[in-house]
C-alpha atoms as a PDB file:
ATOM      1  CA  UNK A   1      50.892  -3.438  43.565  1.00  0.00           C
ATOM      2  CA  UNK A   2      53.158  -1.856  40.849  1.00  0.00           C
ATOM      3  CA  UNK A   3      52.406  -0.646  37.420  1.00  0.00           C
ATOM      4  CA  UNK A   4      53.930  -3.681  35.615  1.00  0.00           C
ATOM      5  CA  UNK A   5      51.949  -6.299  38.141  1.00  0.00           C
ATOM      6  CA  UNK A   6      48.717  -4.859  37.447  1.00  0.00           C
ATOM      7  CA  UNK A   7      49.334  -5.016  33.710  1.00  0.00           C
ATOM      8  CA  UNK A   8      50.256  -8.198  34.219  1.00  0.00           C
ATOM      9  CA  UNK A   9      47.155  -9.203  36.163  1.00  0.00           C
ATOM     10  CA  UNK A  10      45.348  -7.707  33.653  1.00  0.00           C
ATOM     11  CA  UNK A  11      46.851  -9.765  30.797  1.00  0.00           C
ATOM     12  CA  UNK A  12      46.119 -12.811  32.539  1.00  0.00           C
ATOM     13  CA  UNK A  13      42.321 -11.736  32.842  1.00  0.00           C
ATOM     14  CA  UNK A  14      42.943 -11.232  28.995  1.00  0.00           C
ATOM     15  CA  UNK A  15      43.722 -14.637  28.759  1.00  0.00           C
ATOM     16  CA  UNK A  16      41.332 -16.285  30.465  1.00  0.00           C
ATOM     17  CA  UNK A  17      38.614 -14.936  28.195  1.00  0.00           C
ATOM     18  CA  UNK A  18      40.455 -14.811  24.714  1.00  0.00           C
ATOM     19  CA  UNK A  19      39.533 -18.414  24.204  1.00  0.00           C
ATOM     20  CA  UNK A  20      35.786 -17.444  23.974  1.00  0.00           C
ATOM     21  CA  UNK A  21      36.454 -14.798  21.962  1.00  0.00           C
ATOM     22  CA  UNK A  22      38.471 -16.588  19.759  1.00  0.00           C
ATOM     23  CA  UNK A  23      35.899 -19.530  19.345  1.00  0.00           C
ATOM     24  CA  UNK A  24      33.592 -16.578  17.767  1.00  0.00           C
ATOM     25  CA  UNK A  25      36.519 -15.358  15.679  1.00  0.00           C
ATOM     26  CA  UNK A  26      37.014 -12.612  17.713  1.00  0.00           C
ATOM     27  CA  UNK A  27      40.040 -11.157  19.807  1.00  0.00           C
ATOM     28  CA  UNK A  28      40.765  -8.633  22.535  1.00  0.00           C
ATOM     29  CA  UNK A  29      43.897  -6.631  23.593  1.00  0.00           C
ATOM     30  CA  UNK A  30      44.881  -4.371  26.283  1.00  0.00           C
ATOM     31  CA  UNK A  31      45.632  -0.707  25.284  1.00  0.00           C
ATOM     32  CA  UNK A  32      46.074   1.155  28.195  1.00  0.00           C
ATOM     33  CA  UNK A  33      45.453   1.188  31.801  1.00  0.00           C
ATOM     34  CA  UNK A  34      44.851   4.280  33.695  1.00  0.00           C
ATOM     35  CA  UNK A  35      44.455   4.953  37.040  1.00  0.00           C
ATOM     36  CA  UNK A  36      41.253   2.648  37.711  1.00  0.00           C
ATOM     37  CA  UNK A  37      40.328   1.935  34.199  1.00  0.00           C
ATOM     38  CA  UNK A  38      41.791  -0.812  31.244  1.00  0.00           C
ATOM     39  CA  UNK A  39      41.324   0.287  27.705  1.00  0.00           C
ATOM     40  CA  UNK A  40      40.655  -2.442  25.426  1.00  0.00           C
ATOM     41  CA  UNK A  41      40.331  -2.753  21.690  1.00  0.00           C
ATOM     42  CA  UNK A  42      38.024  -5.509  20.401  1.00  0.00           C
ATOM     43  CA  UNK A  43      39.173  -7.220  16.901  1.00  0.00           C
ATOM     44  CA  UNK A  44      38.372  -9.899  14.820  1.00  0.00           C
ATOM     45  CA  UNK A  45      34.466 -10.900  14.615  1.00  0.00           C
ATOM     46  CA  UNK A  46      34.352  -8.834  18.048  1.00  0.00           C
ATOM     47  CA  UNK A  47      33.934  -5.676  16.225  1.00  0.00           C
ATOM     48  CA  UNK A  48      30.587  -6.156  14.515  1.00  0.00           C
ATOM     49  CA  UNK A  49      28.963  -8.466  17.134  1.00  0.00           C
ATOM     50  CA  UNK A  50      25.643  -6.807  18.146  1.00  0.00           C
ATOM     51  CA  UNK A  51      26.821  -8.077  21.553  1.00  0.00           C
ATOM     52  CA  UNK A  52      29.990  -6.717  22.003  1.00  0.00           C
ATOM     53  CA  UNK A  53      28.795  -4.379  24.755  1.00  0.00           C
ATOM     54  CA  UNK A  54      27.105  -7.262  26.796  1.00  0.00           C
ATOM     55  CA  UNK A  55      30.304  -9.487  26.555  1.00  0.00           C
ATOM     56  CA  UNK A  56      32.384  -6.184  27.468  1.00  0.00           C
ATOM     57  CA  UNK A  57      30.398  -5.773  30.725  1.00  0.00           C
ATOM     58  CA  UNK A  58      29.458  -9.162  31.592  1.00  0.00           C
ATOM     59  CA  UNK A  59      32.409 -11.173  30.691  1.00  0.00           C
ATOM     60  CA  UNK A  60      35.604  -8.992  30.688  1.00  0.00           C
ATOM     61  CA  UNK A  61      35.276  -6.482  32.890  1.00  0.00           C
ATOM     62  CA  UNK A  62      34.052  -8.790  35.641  1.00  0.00           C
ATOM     63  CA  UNK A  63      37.056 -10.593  34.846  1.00  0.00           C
ATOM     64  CA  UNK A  64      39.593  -8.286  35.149  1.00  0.00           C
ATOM     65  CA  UNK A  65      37.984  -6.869  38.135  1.00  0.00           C
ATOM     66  CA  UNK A  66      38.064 -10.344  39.271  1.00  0.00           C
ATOM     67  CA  UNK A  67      42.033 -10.846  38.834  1.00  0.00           C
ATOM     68  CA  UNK A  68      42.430  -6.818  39.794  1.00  0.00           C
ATOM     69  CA  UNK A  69      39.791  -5.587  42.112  1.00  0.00           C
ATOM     70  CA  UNK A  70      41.097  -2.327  41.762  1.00  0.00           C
ATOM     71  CA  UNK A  71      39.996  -1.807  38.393  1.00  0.00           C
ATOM     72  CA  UNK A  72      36.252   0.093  38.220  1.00  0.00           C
ATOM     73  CA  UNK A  73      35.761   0.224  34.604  1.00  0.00           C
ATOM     74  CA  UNK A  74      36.331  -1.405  31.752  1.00  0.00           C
ATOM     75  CA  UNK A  75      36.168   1.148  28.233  1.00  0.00           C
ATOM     76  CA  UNK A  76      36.847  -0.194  24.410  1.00  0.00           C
ATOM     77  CA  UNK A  77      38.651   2.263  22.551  1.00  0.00           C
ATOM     78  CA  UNK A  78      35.736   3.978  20.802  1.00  0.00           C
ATOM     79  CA  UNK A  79      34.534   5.847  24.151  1.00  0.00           C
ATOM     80  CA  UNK A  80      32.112   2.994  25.504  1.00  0.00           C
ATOM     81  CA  UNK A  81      32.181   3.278  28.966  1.00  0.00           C
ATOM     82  CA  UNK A  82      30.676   0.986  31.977  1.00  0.00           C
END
């Protein structure tokens, strides 16, 4: 798989959970992928949410790993690792 078809897999794991972040008044982007890990940055209602960690584990990093199973970890910008 290439560089740009990962990111794009990625993105479209993105989008498949924006719309329940977005509900909340939150949103999500992707800020870097690296090797085995996607960077994200949380926004909106997402950055305050006592569980933003929780949703981060359970929700989008399953999901990603889900659309590309080469991914192991999922980290938000502020050094929170899985």
């Amino acid at each position: 798989m290439t560089a740009d078809e990962l990111k794009q897999n990625v993105e479209n794991a993105l989008q498949e959970i924006r719309p329940y972040l977005e509900a909340d008044g939150g949103n999500i982007s992707l800020v870097d992928i690296t090797d085995d890990t996607v960077s994200v940055q949380l926004e909106g209602a997402c950055l305050g949410c006592s569980v933003n960690q929780m949703t981060l584990k359970n929700g989008v990093e399953a999901t990603i790993k889900r659309h590309a199973p080469q991914i192991k970890r999922v980290i938000e910008i502020n050094g929170i690792s899985f």
